[in-house]
N, C-alpha and C. Protein backbone atom coordinates (compact mmCIF):
# COMPACT_ATOMS: atom_id res chain seq x y z
N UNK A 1 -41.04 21.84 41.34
CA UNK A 1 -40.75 22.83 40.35
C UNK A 1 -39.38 23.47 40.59
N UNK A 2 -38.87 23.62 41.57
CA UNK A 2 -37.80 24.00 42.54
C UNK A 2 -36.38 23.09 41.59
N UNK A 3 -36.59 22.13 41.63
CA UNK A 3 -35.87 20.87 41.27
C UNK A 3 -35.03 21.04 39.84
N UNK A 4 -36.82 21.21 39.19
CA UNK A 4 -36.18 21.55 37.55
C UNK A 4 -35.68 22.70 37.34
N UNK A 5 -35.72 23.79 38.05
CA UNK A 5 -34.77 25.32 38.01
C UNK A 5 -33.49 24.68 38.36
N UNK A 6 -33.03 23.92 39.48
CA UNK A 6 -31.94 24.11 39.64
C UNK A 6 -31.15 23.25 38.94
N UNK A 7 -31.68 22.18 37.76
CA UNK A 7 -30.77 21.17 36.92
C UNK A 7 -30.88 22.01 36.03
N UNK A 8 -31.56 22.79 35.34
CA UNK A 8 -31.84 23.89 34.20
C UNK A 8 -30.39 24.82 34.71
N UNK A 9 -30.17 25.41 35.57
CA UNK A 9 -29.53 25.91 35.79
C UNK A 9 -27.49 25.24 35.85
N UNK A 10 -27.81 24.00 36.19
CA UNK A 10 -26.50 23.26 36.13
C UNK A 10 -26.29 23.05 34.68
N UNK A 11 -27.26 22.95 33.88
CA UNK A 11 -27.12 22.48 32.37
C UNK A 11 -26.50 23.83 31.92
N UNK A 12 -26.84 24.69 31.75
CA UNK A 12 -26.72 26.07 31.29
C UNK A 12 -25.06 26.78 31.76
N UNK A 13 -24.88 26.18 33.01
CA UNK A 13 -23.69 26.29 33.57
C UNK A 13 -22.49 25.55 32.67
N UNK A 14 -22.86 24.49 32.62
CA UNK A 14 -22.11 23.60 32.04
C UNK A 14 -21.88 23.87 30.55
N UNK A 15 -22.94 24.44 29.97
CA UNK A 15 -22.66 24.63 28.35
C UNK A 15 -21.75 25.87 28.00
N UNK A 16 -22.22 26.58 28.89
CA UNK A 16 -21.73 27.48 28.95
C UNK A 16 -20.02 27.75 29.02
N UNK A 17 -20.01 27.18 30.27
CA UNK A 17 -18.63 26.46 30.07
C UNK A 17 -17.72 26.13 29.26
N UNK A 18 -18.09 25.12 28.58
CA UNK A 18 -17.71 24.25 27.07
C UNK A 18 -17.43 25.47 26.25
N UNK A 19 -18.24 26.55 25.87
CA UNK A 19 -18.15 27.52 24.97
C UNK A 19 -17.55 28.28 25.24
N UNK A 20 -17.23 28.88 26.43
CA UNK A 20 -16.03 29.87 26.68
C UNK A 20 -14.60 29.10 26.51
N UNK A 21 -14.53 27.43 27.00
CA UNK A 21 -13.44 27.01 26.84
C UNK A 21 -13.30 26.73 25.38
N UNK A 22 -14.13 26.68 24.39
CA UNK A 22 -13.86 26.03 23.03
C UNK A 22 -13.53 27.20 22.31
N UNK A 23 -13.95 28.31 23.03
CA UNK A 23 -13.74 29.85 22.19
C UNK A 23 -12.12 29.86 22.54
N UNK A 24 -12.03 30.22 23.72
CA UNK A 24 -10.06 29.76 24.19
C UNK A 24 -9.46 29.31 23.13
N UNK A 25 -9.83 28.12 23.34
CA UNK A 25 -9.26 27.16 22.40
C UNK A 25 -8.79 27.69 20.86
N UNK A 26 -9.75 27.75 20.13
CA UNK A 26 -9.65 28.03 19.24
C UNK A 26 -9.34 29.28 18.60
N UNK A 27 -9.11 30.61 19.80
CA UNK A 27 -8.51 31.36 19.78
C UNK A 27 -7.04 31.36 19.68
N UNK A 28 -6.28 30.66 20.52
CA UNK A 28 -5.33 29.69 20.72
C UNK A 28 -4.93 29.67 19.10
N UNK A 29 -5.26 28.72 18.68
CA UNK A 29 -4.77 28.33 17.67
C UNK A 29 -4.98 28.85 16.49
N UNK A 30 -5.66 30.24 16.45
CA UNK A 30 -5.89 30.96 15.09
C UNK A 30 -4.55 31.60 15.76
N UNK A 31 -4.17 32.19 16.37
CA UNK A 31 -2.46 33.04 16.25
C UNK A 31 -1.54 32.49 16.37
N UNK A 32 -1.51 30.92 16.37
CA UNK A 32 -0.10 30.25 16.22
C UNK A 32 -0.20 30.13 14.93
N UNK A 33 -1.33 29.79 13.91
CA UNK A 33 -1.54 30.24 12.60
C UNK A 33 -0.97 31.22 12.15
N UNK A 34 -1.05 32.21 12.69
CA UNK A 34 -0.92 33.57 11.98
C UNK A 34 0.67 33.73 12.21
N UNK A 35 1.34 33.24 13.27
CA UNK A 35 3.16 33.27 13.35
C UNK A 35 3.52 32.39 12.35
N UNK A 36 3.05 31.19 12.40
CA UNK A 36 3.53 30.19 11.27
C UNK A 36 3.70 30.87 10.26
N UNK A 37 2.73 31.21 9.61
CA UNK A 37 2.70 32.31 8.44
C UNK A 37 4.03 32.94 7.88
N UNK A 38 4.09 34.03 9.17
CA UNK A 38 4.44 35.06 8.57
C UNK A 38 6.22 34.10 9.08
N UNK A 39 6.86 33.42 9.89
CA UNK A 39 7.80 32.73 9.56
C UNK A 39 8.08 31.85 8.26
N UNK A 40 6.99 31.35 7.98
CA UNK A 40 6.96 30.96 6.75
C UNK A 40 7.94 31.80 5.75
N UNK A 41 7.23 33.01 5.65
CA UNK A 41 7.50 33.95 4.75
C UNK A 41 9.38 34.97 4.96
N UNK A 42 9.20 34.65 6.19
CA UNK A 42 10.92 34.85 6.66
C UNK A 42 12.06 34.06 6.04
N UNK A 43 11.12 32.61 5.89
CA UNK A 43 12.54 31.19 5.14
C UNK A 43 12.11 31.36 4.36
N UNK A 44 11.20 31.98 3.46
CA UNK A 44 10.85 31.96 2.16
C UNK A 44 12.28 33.14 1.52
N UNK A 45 12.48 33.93 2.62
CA UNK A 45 13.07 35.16 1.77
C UNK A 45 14.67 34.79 1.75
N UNK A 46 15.40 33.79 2.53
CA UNK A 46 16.53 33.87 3.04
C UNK A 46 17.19 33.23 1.86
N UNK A 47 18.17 33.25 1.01
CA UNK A 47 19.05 32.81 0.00
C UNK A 47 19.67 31.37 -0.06
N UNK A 48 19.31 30.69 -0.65
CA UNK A 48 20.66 29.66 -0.06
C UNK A 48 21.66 29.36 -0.10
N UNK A 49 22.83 28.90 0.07
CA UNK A 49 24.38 29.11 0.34
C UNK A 49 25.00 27.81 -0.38
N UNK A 50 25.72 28.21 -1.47
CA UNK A 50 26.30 27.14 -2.02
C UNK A 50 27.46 26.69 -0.77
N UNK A 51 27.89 25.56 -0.65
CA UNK A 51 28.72 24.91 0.03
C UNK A 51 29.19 24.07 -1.08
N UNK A 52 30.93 24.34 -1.01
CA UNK A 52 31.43 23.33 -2.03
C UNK A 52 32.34 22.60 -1.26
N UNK A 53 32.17 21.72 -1.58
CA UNK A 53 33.34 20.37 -0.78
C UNK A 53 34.32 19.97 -1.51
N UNK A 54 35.25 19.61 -0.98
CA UNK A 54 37.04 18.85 -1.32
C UNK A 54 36.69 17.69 -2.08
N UNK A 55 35.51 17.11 -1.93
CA UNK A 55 35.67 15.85 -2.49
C UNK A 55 34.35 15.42 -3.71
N UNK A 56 34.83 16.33 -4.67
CA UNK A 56 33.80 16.08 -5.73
C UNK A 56 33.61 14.94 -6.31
N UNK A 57 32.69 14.22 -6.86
CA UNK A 57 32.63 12.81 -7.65
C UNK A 57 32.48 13.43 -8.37
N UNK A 58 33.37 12.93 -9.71
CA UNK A 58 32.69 13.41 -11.24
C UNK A 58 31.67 11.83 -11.65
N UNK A 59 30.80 12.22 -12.22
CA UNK A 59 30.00 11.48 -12.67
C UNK A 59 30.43 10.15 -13.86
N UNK A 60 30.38 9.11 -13.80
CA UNK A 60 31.21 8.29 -14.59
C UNK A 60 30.31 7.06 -15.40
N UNK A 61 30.54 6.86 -16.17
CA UNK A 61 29.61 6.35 -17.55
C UNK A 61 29.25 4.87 -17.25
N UNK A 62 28.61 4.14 -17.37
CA UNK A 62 28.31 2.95 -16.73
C UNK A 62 28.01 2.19 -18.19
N UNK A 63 29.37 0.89 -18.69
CA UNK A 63 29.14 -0.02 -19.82
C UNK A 63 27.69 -0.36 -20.31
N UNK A 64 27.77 -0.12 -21.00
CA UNK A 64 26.65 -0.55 -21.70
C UNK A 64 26.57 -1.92 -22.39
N UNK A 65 26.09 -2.91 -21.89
CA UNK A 65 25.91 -4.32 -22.25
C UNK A 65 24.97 -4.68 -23.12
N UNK A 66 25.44 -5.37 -24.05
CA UNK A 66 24.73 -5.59 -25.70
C UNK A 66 23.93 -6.82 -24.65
N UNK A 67 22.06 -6.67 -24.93
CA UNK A 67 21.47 -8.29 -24.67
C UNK A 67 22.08 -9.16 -25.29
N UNK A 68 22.11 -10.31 -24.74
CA UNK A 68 22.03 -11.40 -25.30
C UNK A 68 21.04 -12.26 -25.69
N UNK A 69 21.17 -13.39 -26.42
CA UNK A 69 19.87 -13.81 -27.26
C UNK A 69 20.04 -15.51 -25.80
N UNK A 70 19.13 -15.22 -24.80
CA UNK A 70 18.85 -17.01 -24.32
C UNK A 70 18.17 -17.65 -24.87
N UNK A 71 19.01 -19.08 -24.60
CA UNK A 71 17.70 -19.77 -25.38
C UNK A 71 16.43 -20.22 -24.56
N UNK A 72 15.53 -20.21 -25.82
CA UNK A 72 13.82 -20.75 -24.80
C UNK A 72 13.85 -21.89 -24.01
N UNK A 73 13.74 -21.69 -22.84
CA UNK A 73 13.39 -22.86 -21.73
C UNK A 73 12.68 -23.86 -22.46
N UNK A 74 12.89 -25.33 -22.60
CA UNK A 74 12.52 -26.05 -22.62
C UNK A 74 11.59 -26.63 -21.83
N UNK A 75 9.88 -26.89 -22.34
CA UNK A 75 9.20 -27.14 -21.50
C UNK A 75 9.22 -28.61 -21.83
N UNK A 76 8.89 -29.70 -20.87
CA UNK A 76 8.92 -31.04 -21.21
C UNK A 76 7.42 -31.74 -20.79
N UNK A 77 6.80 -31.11 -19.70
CA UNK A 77 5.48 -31.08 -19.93
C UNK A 77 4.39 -30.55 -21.15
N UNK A 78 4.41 -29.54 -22.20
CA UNK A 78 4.19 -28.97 -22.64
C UNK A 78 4.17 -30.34 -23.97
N UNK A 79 5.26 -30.43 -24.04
CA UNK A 79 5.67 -30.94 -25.29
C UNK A 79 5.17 -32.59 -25.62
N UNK A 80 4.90 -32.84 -24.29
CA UNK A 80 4.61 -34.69 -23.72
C UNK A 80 2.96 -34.50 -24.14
N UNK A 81 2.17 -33.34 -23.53
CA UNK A 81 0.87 -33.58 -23.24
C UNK A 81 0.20 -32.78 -24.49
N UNK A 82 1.47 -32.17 -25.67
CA UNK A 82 0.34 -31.38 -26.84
C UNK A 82 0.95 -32.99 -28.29
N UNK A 83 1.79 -33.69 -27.69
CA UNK A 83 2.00 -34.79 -28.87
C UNK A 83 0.65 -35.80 -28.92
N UNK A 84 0.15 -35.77 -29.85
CA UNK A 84 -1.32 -36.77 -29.86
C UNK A 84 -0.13 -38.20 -29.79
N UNK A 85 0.49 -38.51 -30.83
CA UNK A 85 1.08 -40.08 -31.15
C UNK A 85 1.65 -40.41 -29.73
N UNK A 86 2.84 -39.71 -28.73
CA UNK A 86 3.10 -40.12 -28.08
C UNK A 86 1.83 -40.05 -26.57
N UNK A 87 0.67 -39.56 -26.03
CA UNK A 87 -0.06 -40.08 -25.70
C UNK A 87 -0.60 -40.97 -26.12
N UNK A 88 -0.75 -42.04 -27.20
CA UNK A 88 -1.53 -42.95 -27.23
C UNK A 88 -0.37 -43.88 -27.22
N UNK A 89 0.95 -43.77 -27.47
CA UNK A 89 1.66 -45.10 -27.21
C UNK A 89 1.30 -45.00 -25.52
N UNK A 90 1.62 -44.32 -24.66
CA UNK A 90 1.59 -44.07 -23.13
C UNK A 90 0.72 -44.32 -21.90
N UNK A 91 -0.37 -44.57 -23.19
CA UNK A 91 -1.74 -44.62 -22.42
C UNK A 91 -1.77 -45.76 -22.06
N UNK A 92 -2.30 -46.02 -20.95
CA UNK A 92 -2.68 -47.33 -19.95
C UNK A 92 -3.79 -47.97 -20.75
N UNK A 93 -3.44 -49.24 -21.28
CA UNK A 93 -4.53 -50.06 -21.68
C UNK A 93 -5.89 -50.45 -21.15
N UNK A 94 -7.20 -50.63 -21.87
CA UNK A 94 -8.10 -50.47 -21.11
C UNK A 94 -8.05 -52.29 -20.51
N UNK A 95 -8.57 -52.60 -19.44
CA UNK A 95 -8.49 -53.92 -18.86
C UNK A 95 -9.72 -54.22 -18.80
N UNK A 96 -10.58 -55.50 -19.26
CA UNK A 96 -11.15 -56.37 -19.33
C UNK A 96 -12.01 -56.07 -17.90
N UNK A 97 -13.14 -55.88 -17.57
CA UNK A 97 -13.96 -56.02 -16.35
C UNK A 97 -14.61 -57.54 -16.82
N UNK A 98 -14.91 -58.38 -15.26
CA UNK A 98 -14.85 -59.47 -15.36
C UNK A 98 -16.50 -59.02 -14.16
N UNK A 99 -17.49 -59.28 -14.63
CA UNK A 99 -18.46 -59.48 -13.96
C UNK A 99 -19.06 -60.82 -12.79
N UNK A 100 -19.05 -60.32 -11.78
CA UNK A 100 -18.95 -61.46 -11.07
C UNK A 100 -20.26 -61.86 -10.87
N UNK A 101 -21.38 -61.29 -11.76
CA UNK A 101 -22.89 -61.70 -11.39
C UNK A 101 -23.24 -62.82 -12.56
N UNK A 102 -22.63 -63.09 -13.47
CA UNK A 102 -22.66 -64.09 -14.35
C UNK A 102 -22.02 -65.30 -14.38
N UNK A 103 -22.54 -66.15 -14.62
CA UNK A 103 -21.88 -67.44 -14.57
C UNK A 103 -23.01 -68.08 -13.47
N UNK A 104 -22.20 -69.45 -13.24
CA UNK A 104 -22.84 -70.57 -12.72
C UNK A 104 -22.52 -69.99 -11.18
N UNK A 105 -24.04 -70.40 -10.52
CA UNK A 105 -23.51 -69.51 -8.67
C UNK A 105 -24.22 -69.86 -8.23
């Protein structure tokens, strides 16, 4: 009985632990929050400063090029395989099968 008091007691230690360090923690980082902030609000207020330089580009008009009309690509597949007349001049003749189970044997 001795035994389980004193792991009861290491557990409790240990959680305990965790929670004071996670409270830290997160204490921690709610007031770096709260500076961010209010710096935030410091560059929010500050003006900004024209700077003019020696070397202005004036902005300059870029030609405007009339399309031109290309002509349509010539397809030569297209044109071979939608002609009915010239597939049938093209077509491979059918050849004669010659049965070799007939006849004298």
């Amino acid at each position: 009985m001795r035994q389980a008091t004193n792991a009861t007691k290491a557990v409790l230690f240990w959680v305990s632990l965790l929670l004071v360090l996670g409270s830290l923690f997160l204490t921690s980082c709610q007031s770096a929050d709260s500076d961010s902030v209010d710096e935030a609000a410091q560059v929010a207020d500050v003006e900004p400063l024209l700077i003019e330089t020696a070397t202005a580009v004036s902005p300059t008009e870029e030609p405007i090029l009339e399309p031109t009309e290309e002509p349509a690509p010539v397809d030569n597949c297209l044109d071979c395989h939608t002609n009915k007349d010239l597939l049938i001049q093209t077509a491979d003749p059918e050849e004669e099968v010659i049965s070799e189970n007939e006849g004298e044997g």
